[in-house]
Protein backbone atom coordinates (compact mmCIF):
# COMPACT_ATOMS: atom_id res chain seq x y z
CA UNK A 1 -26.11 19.27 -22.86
CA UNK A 2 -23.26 18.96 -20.41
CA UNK A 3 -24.10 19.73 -16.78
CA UNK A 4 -21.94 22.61 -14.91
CA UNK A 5 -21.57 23.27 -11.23
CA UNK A 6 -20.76 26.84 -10.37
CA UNK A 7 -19.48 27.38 -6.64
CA UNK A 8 -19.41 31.05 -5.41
CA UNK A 9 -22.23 32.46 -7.13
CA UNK A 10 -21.36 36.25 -6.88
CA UNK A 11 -20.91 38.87 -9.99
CA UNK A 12 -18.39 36.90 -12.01
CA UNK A 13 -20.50 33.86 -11.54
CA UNK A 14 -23.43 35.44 -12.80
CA UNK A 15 -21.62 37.31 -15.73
CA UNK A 16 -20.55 33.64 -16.48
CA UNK A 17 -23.82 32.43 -16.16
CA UNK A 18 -25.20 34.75 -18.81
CA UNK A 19 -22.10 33.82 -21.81
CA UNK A 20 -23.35 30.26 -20.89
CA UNK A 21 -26.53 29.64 -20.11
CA UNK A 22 -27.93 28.41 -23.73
CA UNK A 23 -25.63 25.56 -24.04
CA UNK A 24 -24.78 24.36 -20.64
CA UNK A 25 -27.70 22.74 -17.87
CA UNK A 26 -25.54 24.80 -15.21
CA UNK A 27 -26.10 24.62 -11.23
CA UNK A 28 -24.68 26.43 -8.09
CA UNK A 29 -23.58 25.65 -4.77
CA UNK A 30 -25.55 28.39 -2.63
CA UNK A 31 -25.83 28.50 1.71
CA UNK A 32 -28.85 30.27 1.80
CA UNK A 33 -31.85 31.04 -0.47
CA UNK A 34 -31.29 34.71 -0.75
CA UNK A 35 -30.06 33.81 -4.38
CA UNK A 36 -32.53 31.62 -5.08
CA UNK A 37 -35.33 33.10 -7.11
CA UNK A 38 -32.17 35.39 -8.97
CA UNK A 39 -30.96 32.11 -9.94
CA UNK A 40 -33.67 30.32 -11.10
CA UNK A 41 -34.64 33.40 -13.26
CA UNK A 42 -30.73 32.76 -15.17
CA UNK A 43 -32.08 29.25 -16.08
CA UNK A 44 -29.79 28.17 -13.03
CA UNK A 45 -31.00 25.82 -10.34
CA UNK A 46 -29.41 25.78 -6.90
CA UNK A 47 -27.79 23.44 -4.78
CA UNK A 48 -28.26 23.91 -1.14
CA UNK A 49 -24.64 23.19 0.39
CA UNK A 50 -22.34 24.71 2.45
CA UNK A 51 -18.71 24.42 2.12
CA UNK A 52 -17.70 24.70 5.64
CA UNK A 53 -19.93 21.59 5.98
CA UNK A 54 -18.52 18.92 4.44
CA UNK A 55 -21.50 16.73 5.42
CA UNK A 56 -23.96 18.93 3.61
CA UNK A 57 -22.12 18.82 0.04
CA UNK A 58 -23.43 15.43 -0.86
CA UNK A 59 -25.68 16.56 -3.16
CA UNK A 60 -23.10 17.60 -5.88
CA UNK A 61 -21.13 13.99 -6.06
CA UNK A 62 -21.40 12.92 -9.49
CA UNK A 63 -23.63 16.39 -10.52
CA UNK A 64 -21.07 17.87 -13.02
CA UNK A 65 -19.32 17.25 -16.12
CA UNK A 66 -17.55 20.96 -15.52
CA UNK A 67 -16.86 22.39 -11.92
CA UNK A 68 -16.23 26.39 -11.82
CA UNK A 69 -14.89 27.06 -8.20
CA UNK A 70 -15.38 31.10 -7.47
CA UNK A 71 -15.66 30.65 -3.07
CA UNK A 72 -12.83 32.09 -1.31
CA UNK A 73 -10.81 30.48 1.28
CA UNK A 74 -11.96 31.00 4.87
CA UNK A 75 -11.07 33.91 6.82
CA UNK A 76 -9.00 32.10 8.96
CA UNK A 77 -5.60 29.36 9.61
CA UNK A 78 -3.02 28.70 6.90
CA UNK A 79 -5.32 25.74 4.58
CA UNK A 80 -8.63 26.41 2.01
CA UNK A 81 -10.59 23.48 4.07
CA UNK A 82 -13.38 24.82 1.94
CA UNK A 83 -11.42 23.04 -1.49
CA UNK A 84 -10.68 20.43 0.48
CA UNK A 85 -14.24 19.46 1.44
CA UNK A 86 -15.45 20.28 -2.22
CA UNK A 87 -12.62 18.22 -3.95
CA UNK A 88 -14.02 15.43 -1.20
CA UNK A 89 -17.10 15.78 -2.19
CA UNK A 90 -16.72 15.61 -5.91
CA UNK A 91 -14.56 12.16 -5.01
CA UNK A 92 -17.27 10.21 -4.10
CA UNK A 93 -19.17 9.65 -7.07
CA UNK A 94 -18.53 10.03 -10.89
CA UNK A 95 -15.62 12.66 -11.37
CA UNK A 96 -16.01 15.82 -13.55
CA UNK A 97 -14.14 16.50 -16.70
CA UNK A 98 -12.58 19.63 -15.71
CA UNK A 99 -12.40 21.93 -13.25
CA UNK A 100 -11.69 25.57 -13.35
CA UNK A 101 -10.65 27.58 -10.20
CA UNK A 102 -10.46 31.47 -9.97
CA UNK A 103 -7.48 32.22 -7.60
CA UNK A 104 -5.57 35.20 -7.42
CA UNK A 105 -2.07 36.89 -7.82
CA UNK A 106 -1.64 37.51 -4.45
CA UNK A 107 -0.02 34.22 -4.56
CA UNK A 108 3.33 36.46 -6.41
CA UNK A 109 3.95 38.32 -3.21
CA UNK A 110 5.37 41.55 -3.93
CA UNK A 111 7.95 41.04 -6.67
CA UNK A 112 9.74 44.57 -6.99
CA UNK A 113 7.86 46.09 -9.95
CA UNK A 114 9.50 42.77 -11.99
CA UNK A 115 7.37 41.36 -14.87
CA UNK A 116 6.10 37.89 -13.64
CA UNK A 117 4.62 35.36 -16.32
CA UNK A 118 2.80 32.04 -15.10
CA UNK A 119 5.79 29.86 -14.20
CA UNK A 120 7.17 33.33 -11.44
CA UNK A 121 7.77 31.35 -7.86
CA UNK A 122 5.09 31.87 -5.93
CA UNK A 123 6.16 33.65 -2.50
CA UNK A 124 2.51 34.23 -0.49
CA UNK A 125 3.38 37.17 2.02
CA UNK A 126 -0.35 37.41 3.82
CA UNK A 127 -2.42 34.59 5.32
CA UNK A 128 -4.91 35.03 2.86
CA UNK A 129 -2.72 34.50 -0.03
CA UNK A 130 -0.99 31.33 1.66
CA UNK A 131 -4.79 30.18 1.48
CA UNK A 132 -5.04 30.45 -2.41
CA UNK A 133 -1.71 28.54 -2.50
CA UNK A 134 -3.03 25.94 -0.87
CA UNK A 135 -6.22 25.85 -2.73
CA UNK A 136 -4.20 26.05 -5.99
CA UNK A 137 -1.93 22.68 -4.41
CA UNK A 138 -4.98 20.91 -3.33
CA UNK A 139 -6.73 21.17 -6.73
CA UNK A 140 -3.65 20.34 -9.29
CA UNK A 141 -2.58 17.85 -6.96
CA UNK A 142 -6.50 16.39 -6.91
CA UNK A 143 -6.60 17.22 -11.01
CA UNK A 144 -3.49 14.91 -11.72
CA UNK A 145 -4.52 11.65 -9.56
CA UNK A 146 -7.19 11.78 -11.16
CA UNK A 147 -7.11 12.76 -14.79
CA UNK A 148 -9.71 15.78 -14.63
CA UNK A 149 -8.73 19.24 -16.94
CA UNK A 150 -8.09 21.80 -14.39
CA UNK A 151 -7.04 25.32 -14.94
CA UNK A 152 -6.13 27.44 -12.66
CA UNK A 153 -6.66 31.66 -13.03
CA UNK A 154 -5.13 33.68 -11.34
CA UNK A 155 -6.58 37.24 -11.22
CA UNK A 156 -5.73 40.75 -10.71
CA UNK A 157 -7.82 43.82 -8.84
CA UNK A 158 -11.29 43.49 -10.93
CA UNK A 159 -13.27 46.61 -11.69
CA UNK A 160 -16.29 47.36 -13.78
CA UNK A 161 -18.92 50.14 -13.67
CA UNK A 162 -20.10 49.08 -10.19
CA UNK A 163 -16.33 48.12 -8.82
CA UNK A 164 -14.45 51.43 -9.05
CA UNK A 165 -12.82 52.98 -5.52
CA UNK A 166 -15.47 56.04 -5.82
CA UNK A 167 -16.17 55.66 -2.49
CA UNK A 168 -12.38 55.73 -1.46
CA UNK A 169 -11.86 58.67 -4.06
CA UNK A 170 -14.75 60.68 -2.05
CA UNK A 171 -13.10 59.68 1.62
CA UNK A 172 -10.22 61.64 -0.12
CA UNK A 173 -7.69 58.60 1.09
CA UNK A 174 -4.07 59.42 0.31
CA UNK A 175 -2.52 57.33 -3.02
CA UNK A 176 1.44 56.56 -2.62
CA UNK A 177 3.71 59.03 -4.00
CA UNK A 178 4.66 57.91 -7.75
CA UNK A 179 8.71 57.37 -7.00
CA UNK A 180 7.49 55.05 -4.50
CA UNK A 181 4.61 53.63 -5.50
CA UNK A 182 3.35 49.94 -6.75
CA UNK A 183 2.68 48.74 -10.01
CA UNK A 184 -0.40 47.06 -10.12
CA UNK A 185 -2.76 45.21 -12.47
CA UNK A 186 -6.77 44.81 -13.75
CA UNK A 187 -8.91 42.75 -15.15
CA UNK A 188 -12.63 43.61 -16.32
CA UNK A 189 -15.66 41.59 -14.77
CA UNK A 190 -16.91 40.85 -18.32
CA UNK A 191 -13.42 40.06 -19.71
CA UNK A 192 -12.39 37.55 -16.53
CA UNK A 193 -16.06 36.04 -17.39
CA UNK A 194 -15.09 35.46 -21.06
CA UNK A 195 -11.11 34.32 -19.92
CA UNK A 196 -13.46 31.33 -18.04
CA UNK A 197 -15.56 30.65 -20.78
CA UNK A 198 -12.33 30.32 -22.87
CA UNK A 199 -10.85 27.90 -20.11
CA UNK A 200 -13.16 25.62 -20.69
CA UNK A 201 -13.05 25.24 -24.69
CA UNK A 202 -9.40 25.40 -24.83
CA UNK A 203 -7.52 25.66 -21.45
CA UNK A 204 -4.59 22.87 -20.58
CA UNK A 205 -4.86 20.34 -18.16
CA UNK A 206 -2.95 21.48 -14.78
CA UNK A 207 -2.45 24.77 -16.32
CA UNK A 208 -1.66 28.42 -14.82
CA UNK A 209 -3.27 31.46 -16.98
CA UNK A 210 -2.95 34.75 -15.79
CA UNK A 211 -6.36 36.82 -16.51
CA UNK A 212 -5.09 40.19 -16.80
CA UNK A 213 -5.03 43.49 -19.03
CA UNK A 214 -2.73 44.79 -21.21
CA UNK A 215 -2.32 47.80 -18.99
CA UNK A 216 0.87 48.35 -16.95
CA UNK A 217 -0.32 50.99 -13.82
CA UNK A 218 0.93 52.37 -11.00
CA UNK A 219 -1.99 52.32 -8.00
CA UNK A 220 -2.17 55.85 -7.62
CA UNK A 221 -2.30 56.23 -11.23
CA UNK A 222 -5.38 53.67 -11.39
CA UNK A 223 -6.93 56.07 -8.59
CA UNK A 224 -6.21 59.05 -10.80
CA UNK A 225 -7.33 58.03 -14.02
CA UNK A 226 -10.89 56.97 -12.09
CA UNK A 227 -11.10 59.99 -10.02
CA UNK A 228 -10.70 62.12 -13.52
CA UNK A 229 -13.63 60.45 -15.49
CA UNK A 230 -15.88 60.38 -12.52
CA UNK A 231 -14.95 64.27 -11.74
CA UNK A 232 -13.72 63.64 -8.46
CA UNK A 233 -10.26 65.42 -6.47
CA UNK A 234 -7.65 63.08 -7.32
CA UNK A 235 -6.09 61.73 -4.23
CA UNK A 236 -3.01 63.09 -2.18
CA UNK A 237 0.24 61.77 -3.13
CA UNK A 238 1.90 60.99 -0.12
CA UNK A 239 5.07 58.90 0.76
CA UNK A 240 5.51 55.23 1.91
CA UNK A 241 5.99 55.80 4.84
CA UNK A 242 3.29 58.04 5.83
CA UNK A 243 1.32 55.52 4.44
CA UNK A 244 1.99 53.06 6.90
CA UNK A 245 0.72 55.15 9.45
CA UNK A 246 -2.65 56.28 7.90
CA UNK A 247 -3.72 53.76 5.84
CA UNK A 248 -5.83 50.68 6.92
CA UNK A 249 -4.00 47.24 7.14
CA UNK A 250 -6.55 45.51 4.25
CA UNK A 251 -5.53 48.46 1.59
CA UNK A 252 -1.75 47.83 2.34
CA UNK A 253 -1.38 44.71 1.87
CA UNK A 254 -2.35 45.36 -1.69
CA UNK A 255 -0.21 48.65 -2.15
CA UNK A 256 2.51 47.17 -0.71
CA UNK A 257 3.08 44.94 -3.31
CA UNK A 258 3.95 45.27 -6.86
CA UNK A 259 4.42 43.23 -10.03
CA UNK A 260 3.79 43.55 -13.59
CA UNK A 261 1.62 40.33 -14.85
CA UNK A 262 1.92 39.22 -18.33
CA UNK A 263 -0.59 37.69 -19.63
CA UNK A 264 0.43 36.34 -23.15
CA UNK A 265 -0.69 32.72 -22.60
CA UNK A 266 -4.21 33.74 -22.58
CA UNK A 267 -3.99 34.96 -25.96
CA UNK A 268 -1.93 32.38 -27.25
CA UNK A 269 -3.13 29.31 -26.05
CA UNK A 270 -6.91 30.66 -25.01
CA UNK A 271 -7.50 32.74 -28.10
CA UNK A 272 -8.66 35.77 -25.86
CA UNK A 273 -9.49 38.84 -27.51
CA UNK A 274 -9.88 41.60 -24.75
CA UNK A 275 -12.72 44.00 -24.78
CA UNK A 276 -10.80 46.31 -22.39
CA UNK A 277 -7.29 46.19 -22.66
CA UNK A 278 -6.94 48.90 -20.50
CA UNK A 279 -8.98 50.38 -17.82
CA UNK A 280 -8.69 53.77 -19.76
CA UNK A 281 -10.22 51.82 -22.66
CA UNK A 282 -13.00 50.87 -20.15
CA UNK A 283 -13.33 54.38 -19.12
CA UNK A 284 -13.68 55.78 -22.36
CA UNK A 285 -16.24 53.16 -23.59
CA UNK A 286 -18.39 54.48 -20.44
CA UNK A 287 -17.64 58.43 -21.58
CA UNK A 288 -18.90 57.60 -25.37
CA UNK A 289 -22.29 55.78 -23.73
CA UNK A 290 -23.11 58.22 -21.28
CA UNK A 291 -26.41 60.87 -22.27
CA UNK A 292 -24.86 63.56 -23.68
């Protein structure tokens, strides 16, 4: 069986893990062994490494025949030093096949409500998006020179049963009015899991996919929708402006921009069916299972 290095071993990771797991020898890059025992129990053995340690990342050279790269950038400065010392590492020895990196489409900016397919200019408006865009350099840059597959996905807001805003819906924190508001887009865990597993049976080399729904929302429509099947107040509508004064910095930077992704090239060219094409088709999956 092929061997596959996962780095960033959080919820997609192990959702990815468990589609894979039969017909892959799979590893992961971990920093601690807090994960250790959960990981061993998925038929996954860790890697001690740490990517802000270049030095300590020489146990993957020449590991894998397929790299799935999950970390985020640091926190900090305008470069993903983390991809840099992973594509260094995986340098040194013999090269994977392919390479699959989970980005995001914060790298759009806000794009004015316009529909944006895979070959939209990117125009990064916060630090942490520059980071991704660097990353996403880095890698196809790394990819070409060297002849390894890489894809590169970039992904919406993900939710599941566990990743809904309850907690903001009981805070009661005010949604944007809808005349003003941002469109916005959604992916489900288990659907981004099975957009990777497609990646790596039939994504292009040096290629962009775009792992999103079929749903075209408005933010405070998403909040609305979730507040109604978990019986919750919807929020306050209130207007732009007002927002900027009494919402916190790391929520506007995500209502302040909007953009419609399409997401036709991972149907055409990755053969994805969706199980969720909309959150509301989430939502009413969870209202059919639930004890009566």
């Amino acid at each position: 069986m092929e061997r596959m290095l996962i780095i960033g071993c959080g919820d997609i990771a192990r959702r990815t893990i468990r589609l894979l797991r039969k017909n892959y020898h799979i590893y992961a890059l971990i920093r601690n062994g807090i994960q250790r025992d959960a990981l061993r129990a998925m038929d996954t053995i860790p890697i001690p490494g740490d990517l802000d340690h270049r030095k300590s990342l020489s146990r993957i050279t020449g590991l894998a025949d397929i790299v799935l790269h999950l970390a985020p950038p640091p926190n900090s400065g305008a470069k993903d030093v983390r991809t840099r010392h992973l594509l260094a590492a995986l340098s040194k020895g013999r090269l994977p096949r392919q390479f699959i990196y989970i980005s995001t489409s914060g790298v759009y900016g806000d794009c004015e409500g316009a529909w944006v397919n895979e070959t939209y200019t990117v125009n990064p408006q916060s630090a942490r998006a520059q980071r991704r865009v660097d990353a996403e350099s880095q890698i196809r840059h790394w990819a070409k020179v060297n002849g390894v597959k890489a894809s590169i996905l970039r992904v919406p807001g993900i939710y599941a049963e566990d990743r809904l805003p309850l907690e903001r819906l009981r805070n009661g924190m005010p949604a944007i009015a809808a005349d003003e508001d941002s469109y916005t887009n959604h992916i489900h865990a288990d659907d981004l899991a099975q957009i990777i597993v497609a990646a790596m049976h039939r994504g292009q080399p040096n290629r962009v996919y775009h792992a999103s729904d079929d749903g075209v929302m408005k933010m405070g429509d998403y909040f609305d929708v979730v507040a109604d099947a978990y019986q919750l107040p919807r929020p306050q509508r209130i207007s732009r402006a007002e927002a900027q004064r009494s919402i916190p910095e790391s929520m506007l930077s995500f209502m302040n921009e909007s953009r419609r992704l399409t997401n036709s090239r991972i149907k055409q060219e990755l053969q994805v069916r969706l199980n969720y094409p909309t959150v509301g088709n989430a939502l009413a999956d969870r209202a059919r299972e639930a004890p009566a």
